[in-house]
PDB file of N, CA and C in Angstrom:
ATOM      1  N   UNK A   1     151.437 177.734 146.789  1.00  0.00           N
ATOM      2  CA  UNK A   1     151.690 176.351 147.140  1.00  0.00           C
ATOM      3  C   UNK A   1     151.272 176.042 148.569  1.00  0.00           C
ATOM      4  N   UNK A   2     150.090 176.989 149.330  1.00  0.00           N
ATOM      5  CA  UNK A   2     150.079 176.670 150.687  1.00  0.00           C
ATOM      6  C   UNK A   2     149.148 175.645 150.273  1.00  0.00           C
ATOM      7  N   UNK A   3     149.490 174.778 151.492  1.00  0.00           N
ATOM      8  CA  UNK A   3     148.492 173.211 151.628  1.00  0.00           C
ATOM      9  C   UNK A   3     149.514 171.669 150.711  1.00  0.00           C
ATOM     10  N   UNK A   4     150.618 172.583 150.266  1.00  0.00           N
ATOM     11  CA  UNK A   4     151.661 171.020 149.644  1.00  0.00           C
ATOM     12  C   UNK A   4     152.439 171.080 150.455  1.00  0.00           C
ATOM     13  N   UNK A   5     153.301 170.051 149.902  1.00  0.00           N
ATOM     14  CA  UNK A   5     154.511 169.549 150.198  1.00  0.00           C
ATOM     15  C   UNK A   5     155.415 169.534 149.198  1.00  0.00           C
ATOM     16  N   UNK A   6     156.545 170.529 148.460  1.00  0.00           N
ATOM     17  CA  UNK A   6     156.966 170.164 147.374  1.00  0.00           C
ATOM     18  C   UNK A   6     155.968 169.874 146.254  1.00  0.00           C
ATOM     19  N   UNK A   7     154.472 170.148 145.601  1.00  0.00           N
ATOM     20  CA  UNK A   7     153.973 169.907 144.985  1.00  0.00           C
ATOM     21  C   UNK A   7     153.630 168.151 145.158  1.00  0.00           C
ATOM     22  N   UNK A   8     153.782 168.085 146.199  1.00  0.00           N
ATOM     23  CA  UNK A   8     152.971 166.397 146.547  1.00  0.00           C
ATOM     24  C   UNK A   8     151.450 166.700 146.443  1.00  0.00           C
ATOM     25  N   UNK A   9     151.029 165.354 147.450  1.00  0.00           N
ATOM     26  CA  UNK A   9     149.343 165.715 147.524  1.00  0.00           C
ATOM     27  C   UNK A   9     149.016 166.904 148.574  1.00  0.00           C
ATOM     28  N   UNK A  10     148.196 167.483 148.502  1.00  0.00           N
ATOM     29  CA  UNK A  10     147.728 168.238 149.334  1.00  0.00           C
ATOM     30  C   UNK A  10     147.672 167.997 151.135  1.00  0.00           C
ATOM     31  N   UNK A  11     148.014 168.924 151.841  1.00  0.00           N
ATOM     32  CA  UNK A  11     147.420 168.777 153.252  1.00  0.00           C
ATOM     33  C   UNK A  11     146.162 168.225 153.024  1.00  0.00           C
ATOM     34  N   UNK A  12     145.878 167.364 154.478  1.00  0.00           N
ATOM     35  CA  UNK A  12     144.516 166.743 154.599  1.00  0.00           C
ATOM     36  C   UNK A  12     144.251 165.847 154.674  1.00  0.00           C
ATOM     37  N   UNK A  13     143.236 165.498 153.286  1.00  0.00           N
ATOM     38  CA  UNK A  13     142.419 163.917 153.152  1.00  0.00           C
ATOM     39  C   UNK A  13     143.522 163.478 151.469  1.00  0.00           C
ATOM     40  N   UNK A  14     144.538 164.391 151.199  1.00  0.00           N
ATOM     41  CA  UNK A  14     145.305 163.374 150.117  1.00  0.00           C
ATOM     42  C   UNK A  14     146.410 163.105 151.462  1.00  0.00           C
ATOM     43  N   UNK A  15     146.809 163.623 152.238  1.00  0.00           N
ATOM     44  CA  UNK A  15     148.024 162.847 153.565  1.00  0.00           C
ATOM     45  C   UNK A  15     147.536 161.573 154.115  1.00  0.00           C
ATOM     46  N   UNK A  16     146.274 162.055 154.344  1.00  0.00           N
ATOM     47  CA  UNK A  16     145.463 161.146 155.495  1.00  0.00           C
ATOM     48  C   UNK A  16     145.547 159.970 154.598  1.00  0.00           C
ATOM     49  N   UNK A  17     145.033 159.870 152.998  1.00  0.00           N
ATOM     50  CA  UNK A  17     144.701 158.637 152.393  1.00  0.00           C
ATOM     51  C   UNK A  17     145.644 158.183 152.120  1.00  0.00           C
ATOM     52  N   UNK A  18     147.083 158.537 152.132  1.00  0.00           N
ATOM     53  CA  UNK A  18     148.796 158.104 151.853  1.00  0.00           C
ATOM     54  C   UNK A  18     148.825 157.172 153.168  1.00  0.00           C
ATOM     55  N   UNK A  19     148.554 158.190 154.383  1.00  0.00           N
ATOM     56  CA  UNK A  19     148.665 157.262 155.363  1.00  0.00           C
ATOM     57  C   UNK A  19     147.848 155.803 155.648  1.00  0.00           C
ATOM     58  N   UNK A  20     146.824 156.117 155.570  1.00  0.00           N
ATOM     59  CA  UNK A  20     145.829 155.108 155.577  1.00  0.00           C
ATOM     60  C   UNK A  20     146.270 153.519 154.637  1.00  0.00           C
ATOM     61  N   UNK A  21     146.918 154.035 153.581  1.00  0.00           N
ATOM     62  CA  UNK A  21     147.681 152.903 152.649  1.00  0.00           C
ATOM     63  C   UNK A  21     148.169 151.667 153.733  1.00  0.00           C
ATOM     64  N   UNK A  22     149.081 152.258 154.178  1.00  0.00           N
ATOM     65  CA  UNK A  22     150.285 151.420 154.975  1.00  0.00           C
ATOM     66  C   UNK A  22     149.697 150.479 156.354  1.00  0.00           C
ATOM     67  N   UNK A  23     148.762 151.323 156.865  1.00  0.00           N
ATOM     68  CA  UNK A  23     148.191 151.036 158.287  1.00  0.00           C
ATOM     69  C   UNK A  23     146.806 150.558 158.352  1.00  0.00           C
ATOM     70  N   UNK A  24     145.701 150.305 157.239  1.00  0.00           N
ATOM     71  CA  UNK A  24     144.618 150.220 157.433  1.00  0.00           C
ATOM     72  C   UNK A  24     144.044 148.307 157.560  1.00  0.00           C
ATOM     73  N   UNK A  25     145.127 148.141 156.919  1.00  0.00           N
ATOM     74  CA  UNK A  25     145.221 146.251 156.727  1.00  0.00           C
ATOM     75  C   UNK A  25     145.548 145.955 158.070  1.00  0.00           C
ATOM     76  N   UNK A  26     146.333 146.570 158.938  1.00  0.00           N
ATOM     77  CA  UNK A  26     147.013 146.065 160.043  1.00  0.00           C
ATOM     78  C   UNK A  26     145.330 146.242 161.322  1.00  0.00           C
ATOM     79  N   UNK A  27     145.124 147.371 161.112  1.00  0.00           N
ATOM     80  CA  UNK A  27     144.026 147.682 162.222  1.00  0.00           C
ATOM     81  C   UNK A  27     142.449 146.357 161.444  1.00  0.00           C
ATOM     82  N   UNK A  28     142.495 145.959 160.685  1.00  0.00           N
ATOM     83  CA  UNK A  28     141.105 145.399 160.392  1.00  0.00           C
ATOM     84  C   UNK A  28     141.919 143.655 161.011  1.00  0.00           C
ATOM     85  N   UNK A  29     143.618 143.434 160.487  1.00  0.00           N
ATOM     86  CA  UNK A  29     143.934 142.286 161.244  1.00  0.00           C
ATOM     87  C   UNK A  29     143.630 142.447 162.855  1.00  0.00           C
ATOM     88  N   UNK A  30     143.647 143.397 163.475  1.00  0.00           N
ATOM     89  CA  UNK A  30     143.755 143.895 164.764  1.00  0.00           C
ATOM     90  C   UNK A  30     142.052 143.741 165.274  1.00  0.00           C
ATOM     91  N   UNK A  31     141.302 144.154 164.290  1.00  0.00           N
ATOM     92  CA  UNK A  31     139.696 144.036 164.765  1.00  0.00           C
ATOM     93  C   UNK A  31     139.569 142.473 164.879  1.00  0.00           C
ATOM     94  N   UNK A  32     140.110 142.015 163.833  1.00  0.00           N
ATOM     95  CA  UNK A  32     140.063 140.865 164.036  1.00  0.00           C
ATOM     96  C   UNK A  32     140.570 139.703 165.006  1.00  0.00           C
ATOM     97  N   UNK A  33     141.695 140.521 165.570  1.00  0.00           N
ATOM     98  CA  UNK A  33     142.199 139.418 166.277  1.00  0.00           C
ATOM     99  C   UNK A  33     141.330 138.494 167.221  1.00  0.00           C
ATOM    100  N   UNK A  34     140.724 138.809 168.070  1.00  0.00           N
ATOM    101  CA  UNK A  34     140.265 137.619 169.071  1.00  0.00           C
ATOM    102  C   UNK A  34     138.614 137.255 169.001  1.00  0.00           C
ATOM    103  N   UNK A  35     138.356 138.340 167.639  1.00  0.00           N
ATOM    104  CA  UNK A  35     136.921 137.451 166.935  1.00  0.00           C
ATOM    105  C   UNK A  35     136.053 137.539 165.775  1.00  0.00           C
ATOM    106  N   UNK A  36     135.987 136.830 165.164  1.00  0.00           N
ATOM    107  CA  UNK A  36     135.643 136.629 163.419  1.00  0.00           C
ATOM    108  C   UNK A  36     134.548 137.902 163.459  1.00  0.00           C
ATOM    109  N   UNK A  37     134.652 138.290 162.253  1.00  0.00           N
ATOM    110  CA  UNK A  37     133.561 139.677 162.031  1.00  0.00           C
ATOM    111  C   UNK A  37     133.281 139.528 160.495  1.00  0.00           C
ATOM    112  N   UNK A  38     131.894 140.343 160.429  1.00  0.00           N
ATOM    113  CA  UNK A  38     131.456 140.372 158.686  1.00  0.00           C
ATOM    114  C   UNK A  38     132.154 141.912 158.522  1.00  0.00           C
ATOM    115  N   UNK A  39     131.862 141.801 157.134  1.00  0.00           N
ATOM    116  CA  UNK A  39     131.959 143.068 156.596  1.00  0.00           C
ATOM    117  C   UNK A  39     131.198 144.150 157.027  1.00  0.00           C
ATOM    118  N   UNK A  40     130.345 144.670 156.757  1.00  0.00           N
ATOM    119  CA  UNK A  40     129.509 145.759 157.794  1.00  0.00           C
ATOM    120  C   UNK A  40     130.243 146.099 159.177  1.00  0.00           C
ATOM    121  N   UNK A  41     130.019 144.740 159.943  1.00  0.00           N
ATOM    122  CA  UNK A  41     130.725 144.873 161.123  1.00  0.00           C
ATOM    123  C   UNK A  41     131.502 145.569 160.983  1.00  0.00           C
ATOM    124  N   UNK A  42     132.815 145.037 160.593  1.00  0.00           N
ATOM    125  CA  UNK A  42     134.262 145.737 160.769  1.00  0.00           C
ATOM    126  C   UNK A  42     134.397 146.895 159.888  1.00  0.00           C
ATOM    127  N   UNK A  43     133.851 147.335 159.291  1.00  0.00           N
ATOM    128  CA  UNK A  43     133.091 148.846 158.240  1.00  0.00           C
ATOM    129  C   UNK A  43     132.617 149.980 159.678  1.00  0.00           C
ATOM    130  N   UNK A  44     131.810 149.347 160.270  1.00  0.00           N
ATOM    131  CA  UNK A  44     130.550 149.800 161.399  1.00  0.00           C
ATOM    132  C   UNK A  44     132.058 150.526 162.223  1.00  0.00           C
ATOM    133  N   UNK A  45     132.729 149.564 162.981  1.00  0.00           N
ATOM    134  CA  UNK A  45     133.656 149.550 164.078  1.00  0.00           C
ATOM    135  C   UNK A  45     134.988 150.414 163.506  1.00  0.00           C
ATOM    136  N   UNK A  46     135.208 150.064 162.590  1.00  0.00           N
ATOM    137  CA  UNK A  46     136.732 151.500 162.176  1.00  0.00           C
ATOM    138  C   UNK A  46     136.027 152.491 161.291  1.00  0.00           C
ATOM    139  N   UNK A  47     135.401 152.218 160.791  1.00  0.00           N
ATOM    140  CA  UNK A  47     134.895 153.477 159.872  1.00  0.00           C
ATOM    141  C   UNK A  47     134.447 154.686 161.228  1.00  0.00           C
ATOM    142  N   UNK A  48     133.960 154.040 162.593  1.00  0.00           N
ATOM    143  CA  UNK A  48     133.283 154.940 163.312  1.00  0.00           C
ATOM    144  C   UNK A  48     134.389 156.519 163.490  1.00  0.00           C
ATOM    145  N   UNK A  49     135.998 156.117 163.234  1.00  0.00           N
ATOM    146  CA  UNK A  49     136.891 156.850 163.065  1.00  0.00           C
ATOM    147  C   UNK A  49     136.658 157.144 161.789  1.00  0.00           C
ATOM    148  N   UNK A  50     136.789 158.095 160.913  1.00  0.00           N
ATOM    149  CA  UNK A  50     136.900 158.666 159.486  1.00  0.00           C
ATOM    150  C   UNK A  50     138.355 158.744 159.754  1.00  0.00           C
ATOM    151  N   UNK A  51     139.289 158.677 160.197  1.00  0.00           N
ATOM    152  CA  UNK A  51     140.876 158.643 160.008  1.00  0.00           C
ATOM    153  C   UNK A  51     140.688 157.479 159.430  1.00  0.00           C
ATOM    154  N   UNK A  52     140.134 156.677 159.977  1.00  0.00           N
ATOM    155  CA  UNK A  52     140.720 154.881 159.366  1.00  0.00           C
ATOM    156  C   UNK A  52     140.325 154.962 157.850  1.00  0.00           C
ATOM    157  N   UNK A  53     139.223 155.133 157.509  1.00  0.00           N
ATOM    158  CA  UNK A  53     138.554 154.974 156.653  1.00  0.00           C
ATOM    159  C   UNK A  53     137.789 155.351 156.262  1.00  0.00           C
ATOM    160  N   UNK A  54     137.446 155.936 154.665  1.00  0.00           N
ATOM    161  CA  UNK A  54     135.878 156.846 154.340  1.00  0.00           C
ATOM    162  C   UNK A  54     134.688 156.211 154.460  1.00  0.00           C
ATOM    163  N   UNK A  55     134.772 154.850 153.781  1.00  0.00           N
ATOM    164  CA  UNK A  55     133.911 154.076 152.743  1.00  0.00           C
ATOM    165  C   UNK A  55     134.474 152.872 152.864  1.00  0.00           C
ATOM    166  N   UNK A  56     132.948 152.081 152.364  1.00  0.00           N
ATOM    167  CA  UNK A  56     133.202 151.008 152.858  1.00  0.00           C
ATOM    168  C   UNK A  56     134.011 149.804 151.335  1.00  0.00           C
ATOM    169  N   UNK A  57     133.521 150.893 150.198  1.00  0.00           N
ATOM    170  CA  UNK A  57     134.632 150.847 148.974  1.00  0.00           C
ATOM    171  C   UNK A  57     135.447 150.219 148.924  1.00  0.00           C
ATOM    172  N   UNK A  58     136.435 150.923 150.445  1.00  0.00           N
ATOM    173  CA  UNK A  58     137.400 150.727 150.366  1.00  0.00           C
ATOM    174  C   UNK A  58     137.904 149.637 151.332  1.00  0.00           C
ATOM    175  N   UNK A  59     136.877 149.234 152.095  1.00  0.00           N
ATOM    176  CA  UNK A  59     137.321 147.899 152.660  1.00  0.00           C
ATOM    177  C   UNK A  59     136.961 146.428 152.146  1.00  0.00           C
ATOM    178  N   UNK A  60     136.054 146.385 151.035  1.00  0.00           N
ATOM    179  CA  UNK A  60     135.730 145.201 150.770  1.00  0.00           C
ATOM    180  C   UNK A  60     136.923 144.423 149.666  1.00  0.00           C
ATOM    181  N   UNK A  61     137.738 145.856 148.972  1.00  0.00           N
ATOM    182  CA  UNK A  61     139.156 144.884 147.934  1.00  0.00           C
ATOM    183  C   UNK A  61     140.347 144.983 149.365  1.00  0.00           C
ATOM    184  N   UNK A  62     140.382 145.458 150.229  1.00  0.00           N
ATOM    185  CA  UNK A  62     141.416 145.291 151.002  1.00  0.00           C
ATOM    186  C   UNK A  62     140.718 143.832 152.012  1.00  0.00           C
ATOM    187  N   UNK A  63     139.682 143.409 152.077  1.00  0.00           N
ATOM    188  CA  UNK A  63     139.639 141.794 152.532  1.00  0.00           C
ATOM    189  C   UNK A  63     139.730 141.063 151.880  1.00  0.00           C
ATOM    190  N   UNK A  64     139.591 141.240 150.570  1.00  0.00           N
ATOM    191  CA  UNK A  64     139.653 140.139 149.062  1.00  0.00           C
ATOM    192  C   UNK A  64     141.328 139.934 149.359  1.00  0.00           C
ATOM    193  N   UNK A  65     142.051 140.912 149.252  1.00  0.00           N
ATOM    194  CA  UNK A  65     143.346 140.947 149.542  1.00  0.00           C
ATOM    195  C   UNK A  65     143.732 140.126 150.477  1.00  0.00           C
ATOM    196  N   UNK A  66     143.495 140.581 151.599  1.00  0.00           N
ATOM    197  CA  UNK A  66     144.252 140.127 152.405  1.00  0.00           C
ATOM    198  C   UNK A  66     143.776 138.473 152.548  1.00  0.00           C
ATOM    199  N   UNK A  67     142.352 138.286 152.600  1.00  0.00           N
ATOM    200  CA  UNK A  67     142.445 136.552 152.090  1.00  0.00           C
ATOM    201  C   UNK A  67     143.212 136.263 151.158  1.00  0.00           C
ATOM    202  N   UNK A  68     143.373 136.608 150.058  1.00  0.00           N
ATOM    203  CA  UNK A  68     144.445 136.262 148.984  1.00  0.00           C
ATOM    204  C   UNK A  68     145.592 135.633 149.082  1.00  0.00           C
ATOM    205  N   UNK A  69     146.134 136.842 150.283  1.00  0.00           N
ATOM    206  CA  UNK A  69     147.405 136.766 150.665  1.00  0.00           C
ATOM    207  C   UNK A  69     147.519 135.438 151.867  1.00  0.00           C
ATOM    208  N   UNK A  70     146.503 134.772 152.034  1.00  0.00           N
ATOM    209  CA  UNK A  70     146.389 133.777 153.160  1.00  0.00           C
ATOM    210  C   UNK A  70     145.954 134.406 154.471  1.00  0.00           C
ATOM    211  N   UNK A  71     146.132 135.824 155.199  1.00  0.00           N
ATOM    212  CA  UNK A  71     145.755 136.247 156.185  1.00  0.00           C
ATOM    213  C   UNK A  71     144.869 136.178 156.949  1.00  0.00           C
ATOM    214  N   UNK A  72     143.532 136.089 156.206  1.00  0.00           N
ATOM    215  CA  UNK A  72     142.260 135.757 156.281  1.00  0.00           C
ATOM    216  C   UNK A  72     141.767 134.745 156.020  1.00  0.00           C
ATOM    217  N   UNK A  73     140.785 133.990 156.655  1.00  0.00           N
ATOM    218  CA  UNK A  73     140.081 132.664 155.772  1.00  0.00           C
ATOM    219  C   UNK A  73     138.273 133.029 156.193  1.00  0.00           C
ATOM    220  N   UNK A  74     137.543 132.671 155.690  1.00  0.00           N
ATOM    221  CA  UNK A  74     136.440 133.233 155.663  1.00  0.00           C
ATOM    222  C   UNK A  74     135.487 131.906 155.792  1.00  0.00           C
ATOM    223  N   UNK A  75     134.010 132.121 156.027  1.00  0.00           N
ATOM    224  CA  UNK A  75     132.855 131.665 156.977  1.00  0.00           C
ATOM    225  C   UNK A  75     132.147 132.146 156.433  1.00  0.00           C
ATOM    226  N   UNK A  76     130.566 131.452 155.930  1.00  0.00           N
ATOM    227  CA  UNK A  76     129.206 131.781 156.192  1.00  0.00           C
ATOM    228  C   UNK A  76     128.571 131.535 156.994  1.00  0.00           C
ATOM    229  N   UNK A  77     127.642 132.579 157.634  1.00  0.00           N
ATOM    230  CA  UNK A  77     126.554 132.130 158.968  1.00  0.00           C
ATOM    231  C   UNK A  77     125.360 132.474 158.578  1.00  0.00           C
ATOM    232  N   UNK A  78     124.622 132.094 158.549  1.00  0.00           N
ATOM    233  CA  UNK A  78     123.072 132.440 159.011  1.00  0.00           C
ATOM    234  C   UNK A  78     123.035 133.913 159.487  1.00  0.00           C
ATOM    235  N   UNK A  79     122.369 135.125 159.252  1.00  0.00           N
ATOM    236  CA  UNK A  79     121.920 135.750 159.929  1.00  0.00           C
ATOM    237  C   UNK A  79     120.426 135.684 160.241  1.00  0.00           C
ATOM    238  N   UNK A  80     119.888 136.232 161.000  1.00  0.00           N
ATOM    239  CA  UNK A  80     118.453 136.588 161.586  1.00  0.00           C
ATOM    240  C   UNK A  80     118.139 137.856 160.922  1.00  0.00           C
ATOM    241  N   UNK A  81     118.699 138.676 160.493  1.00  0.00           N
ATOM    242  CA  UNK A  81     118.346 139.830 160.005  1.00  0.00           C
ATOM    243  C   UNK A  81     118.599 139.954 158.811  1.00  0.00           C
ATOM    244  N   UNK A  82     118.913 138.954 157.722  1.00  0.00           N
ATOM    245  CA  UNK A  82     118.887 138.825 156.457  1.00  0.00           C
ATOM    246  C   UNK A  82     119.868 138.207 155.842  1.00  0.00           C
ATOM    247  N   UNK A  83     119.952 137.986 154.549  1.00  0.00           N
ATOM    248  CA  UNK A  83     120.655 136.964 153.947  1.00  0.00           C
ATOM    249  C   UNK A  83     122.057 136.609 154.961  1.00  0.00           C
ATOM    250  N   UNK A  84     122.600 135.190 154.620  1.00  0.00           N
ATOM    251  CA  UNK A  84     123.905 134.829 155.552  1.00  0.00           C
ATOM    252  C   UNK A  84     125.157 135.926 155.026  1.00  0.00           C
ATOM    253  N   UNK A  85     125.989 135.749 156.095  1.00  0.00           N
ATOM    254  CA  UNK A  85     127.269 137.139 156.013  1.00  0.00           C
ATOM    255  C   UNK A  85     128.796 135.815 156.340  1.00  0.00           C
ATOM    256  N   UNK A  86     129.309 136.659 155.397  1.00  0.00           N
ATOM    257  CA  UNK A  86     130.863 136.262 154.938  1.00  0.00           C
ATOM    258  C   UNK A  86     131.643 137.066 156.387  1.00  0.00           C
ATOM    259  N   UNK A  87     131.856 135.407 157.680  1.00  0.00           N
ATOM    260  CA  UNK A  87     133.170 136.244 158.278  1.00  0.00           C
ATOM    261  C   UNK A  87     134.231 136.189 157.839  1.00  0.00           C
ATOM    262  N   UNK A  88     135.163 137.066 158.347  1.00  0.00           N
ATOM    263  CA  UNK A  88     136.582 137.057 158.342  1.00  0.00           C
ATOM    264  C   UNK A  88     136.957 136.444 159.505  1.00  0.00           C
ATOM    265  N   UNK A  89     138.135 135.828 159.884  1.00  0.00           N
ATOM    266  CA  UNK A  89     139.295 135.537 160.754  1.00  0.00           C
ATOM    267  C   UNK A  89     140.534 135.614 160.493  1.00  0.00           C
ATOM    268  N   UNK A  90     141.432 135.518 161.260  1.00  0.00           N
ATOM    269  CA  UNK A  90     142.624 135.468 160.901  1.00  0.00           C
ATOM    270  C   UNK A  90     143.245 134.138 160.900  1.00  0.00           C
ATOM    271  N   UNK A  91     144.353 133.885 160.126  1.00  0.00           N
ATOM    272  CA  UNK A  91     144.594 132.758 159.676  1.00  0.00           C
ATOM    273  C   UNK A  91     146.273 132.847 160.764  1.00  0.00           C
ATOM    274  N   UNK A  92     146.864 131.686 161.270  1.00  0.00           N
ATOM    275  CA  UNK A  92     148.046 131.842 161.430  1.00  0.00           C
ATOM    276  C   UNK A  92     149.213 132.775 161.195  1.00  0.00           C
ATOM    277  N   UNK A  93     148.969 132.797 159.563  1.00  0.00           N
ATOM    278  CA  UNK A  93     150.289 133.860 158.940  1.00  0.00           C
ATOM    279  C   UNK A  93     149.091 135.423 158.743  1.00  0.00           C
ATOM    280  N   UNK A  94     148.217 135.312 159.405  1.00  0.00           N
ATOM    281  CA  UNK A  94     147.640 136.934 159.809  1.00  0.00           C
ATOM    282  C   UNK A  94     147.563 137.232 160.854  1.00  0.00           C
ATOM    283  N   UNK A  95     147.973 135.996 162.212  1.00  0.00           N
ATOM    284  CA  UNK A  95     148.625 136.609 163.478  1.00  0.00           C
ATOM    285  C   UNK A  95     149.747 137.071 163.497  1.00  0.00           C
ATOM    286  N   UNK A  96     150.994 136.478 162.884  1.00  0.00           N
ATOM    287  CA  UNK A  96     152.325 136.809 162.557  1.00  0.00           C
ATOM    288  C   UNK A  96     152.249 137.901 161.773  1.00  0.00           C
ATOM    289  N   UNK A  97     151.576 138.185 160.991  1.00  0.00           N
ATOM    290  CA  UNK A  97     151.582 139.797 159.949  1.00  0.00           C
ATOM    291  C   UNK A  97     151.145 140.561 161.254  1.00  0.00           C
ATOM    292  N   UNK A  98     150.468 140.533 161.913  1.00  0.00           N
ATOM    293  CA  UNK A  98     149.713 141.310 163.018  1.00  0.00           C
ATOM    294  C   UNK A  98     151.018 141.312 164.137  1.00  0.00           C
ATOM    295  N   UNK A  99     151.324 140.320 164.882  1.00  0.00           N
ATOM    296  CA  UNK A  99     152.392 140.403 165.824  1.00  0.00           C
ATOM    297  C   UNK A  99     153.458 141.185 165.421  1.00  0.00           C
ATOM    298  N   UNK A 100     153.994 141.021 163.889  1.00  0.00           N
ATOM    299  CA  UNK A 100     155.569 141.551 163.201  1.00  0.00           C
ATOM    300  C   UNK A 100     154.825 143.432 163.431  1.00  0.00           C
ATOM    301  N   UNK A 101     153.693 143.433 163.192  1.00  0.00           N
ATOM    302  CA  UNK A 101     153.403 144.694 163.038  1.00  0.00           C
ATOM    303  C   UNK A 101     153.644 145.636 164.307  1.00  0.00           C
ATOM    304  N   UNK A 102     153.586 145.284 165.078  1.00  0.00           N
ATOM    305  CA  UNK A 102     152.921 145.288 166.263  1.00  0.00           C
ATOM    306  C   UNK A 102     154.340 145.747 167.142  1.00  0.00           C
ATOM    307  N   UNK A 103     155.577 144.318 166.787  1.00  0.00           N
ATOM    308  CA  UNK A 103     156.754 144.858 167.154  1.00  0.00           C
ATOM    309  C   UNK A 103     157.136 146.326 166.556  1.00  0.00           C
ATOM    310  N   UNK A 104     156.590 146.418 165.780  1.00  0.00           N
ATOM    311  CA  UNK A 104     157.716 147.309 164.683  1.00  0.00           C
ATOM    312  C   UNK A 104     157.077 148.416 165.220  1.00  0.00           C
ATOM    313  N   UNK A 105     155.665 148.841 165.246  1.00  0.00           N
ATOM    314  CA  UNK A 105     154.625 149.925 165.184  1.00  0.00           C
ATOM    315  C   UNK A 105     154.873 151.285 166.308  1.00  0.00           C
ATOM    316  N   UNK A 106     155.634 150.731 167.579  1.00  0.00           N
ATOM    317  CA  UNK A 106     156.103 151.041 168.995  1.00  0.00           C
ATOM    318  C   UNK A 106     156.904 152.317 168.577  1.00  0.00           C
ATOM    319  N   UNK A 107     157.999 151.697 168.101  1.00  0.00           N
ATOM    320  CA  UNK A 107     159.109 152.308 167.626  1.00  0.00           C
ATOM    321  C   UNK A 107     159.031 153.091 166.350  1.00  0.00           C
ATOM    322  N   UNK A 108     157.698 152.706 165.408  1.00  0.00           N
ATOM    323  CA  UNK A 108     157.940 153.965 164.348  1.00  0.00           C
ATOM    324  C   UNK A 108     157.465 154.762 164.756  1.00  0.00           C
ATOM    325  N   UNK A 109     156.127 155.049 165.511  1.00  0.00           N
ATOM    326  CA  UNK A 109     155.670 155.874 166.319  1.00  0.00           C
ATOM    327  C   UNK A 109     156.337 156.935 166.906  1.00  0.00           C
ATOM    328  N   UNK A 110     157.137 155.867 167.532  1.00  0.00           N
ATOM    329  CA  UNK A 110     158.243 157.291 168.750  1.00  0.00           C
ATOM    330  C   UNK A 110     159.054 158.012 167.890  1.00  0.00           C
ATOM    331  N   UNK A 111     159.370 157.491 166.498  1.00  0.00           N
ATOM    332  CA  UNK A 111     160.544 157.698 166.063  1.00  0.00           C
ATOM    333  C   UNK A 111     159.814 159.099 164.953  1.00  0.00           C
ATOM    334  N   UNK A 112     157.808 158.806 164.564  1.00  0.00           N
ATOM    335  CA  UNK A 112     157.733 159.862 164.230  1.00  0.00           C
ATOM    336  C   UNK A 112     157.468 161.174 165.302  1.00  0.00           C
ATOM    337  N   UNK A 113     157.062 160.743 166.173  1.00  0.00           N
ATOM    338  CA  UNK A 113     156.417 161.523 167.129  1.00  0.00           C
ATOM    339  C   UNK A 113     157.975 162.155 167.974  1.00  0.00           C
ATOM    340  N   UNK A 114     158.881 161.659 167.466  1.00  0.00           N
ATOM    341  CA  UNK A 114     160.230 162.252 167.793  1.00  0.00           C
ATOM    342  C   UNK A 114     160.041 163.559 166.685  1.00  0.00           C
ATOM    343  N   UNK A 115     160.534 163.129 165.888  1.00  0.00           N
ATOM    344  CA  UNK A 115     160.815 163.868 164.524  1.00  0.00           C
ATOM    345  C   UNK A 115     159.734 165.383 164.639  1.00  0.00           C
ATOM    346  N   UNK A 116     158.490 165.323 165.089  1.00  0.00           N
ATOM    347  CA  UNK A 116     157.410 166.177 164.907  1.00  0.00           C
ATOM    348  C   UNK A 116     157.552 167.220 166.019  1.00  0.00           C
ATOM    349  N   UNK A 117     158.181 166.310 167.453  1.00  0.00           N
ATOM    350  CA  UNK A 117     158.661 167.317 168.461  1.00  0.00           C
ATOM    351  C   UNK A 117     159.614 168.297 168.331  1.00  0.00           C
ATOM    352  N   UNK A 118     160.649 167.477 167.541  1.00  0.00           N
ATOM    353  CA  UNK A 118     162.041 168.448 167.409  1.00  0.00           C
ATOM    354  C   UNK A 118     161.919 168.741 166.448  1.00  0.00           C
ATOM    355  N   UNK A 119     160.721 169.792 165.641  1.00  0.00           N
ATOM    356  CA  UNK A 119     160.931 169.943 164.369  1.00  0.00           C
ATOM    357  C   UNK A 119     161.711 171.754 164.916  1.00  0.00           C
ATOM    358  N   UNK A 120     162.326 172.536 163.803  1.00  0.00           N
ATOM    359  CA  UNK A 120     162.892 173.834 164.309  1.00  0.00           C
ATOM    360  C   UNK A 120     161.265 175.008 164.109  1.00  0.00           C
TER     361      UNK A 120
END
């Protein structure tokens, strides 16, 4: 059983992608905050971490989403380098999802980075 947890997912890239669940919506509201971006873009800019993200797979149903959810509202522009590109922004109630996050994020942090210090 080396590499589980209780027969959970494996050490690694099944932890990493558990984690990634919870936190990956918050960091693309966060790219976003103070300026509209396409897809590629914001693919280009967190993907450059492989913690955030593998693929870009996996960011194009998590913006469908989060417009869904109102967070996002979206833009066509012109590009110069080929067909026009779909921005993102954030919408009011995706600064407040972003701010609530933001309070909270401080403190889960310490509270894991507690837990990991005092482990026996």
């Amino acid at each position: 059983m080396h590499g589980t947890v209780h027969g959970m997912l494996p050490a690694g890239e099944g932890m990493l992608a558990q984690m990634r669940k919870g936190i990956l919506e918050y960091c693309v509201l966060a790219h976003l905050k103070d300026n509209p971006s396409y897809g590629l873009e914001i693919a280009s800019t967190l993907g450059a971490n492989r913690n955030l993200f593998s693929s870009e797979g996996t960011l194009y149903p998590l913006l469908a989403r989060l417009r869904k959810q109102g967070w996002l509202a979206t833009t066509w522009r012109e590009s110069a380098s080929g067909p026009p590109r779909r921005y993102y922004s954030l919408t009011p109630g995706g600064v407040a999802a972003l701010d609530a996050f933001g309070a909270t994020w401080s403190e889960f942090r310490r509270a894991v980075d507690n837990a990991l210090e005092n482990q026996s």
